[in-house]
C-alpha atoms as a PDB file:
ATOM      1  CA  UNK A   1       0.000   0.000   0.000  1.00  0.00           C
ATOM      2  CA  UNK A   2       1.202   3.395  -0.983  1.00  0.00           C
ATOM      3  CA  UNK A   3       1.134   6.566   1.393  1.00  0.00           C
ATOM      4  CA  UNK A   4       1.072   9.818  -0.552  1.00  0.00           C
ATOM      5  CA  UNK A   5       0.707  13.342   0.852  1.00  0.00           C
ATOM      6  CA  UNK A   6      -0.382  16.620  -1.315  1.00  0.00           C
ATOM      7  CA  UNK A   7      -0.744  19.864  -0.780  1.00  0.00           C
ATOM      8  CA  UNK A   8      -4.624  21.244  -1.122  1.00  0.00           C
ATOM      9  CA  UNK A   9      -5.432  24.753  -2.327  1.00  0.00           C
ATOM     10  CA  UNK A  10      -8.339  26.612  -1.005  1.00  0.00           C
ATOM     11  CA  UNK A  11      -9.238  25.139   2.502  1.00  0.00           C
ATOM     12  CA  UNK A  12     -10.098  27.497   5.224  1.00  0.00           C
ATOM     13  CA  UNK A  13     -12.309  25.440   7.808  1.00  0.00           C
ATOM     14  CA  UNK A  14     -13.511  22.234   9.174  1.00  0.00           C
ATOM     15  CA  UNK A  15     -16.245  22.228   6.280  1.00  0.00           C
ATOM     16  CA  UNK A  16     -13.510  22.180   3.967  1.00  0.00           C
ATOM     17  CA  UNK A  17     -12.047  19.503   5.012  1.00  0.00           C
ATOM     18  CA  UNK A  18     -15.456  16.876   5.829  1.00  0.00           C
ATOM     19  CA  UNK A  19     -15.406  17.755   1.913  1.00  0.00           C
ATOM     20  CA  UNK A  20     -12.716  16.570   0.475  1.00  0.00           C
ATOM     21  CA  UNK A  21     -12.296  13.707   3.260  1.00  0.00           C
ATOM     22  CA  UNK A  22     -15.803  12.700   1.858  1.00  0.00           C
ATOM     23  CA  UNK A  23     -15.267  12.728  -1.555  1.00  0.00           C
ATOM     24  CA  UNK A  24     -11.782  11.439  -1.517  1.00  0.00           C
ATOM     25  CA  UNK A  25     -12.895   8.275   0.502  1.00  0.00           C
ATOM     26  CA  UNK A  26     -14.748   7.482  -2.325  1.00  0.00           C
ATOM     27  CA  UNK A  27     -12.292   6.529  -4.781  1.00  0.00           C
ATOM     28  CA  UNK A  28     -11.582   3.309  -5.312  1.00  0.00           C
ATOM     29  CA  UNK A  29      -8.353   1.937  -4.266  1.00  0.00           C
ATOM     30  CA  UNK A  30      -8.093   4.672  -1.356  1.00  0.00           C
ATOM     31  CA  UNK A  31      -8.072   2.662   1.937  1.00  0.00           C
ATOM     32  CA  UNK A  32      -7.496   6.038   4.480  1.00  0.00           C
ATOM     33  CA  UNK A  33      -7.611   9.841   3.915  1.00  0.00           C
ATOM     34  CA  UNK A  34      -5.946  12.332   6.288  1.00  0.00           C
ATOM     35  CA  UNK A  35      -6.738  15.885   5.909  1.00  0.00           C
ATOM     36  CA  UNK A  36      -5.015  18.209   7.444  1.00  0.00           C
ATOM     37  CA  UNK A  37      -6.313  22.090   7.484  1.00  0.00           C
ATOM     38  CA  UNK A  38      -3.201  23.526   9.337  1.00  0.00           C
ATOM     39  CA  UNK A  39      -0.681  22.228   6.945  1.00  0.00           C
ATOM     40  CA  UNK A  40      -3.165  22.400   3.683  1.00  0.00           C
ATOM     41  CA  UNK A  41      -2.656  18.805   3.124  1.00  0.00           C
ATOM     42  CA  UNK A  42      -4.211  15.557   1.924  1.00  0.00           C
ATOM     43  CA  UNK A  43      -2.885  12.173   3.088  1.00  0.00           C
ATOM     44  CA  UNK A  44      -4.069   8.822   0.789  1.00  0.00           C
ATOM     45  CA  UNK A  45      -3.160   5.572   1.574  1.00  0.00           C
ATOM     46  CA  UNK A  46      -4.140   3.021  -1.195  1.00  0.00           C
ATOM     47  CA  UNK A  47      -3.446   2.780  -4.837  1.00  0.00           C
ATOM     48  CA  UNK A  48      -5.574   5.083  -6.333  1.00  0.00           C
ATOM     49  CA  UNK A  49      -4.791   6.996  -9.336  1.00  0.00           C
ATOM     50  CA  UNK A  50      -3.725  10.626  -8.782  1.00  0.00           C
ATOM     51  CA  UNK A  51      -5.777  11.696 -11.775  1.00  0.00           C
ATOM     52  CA  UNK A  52      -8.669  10.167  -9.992  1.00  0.00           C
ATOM     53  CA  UNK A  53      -7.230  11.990  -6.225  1.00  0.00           C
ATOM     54  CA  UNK A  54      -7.329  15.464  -8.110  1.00  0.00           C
ATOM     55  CA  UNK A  55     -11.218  15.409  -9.993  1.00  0.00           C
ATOM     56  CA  UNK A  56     -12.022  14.016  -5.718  1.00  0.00           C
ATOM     57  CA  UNK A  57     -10.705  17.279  -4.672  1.00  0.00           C
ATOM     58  CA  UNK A  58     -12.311  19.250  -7.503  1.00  0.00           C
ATOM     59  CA  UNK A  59     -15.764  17.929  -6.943  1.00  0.00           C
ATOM     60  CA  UNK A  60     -16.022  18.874  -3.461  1.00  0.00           C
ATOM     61  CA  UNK A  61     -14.506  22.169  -4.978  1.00  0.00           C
ATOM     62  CA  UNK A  62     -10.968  22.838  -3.966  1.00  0.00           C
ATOM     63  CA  UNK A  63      -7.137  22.075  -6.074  1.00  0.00           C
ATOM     64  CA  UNK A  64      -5.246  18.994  -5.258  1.00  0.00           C
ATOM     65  CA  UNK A  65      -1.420  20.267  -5.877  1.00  0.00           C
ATOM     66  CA  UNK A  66       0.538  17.204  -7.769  1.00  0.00           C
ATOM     67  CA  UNK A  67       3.913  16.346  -6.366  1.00  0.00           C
ATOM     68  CA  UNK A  68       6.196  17.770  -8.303  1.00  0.00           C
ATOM     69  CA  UNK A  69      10.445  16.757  -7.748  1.00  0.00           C
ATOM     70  CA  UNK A  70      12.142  18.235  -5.289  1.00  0.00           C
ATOM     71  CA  UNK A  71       9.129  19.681  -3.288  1.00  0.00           C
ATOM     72  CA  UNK A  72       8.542  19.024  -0.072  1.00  0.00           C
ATOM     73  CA  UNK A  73       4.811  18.670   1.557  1.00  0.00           C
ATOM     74  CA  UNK A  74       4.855  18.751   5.236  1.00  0.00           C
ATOM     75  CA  UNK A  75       3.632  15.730   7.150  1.00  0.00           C
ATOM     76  CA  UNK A  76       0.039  15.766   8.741  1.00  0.00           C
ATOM     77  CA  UNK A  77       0.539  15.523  12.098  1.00  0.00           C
ATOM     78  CA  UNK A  78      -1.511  17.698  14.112  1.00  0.00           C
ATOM     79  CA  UNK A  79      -5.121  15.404  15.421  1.00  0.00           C
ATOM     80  CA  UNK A  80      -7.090  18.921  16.536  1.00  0.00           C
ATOM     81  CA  UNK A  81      -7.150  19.800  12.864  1.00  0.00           C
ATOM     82  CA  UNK A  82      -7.404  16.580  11.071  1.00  0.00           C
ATOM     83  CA  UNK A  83     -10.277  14.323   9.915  1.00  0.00           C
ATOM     84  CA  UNK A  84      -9.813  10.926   9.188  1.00  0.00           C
ATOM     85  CA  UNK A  85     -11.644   8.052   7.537  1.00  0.00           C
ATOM     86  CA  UNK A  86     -10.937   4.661   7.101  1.00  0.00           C
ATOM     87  CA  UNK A  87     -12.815   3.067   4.127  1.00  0.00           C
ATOM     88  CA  UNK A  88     -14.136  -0.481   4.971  1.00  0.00           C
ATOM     89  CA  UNK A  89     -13.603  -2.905   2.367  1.00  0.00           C
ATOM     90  CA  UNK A  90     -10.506  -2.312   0.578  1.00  0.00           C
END
């Protein structure tokens, strides 16, 4: 299983992130997402395609930034501002 971490554009509250936790959850091959408002980041564990990560982002209407070389996204670490969901099933 593959942990990836992004950077999100565009969240500024608790609402923000139910969204995209919602929506990202969805996608198959996603087996726990980690949103984190201070740090502006998404956390996926699973295989799922980033193409399919960014349109998740998009439809709960906010920009999933794509890793690009040499860039560094910090780690989600603090709980107070993080929701989590672990998808049954995969």
């Amino acid at each position: 299983m593959t942990t990836r971490t992004y950077a999100v554009e565009g969240m500024t509250c608790d609402h923000c992130v139910a969204a995209v936790t919602i929506e990202v959850a969805k996608v198959p091959g996603v087996s726990d997402v980690i949103v984190n408002l201070e740090h502006g980041t998404l956390t996926v564990n699973g295989d799922a395609p980033e193409q399919a990560l960014a349109e998740a982002v998009d439809e709960a209407g906010y920009a999933l930034v794509m890793r690009r070389s040499g860039v560094q996204i910090p780690e989600a670490a603090p709980r107070k501002h993080v929701a989590s969901k672990r998808v049954l099933g995969d």
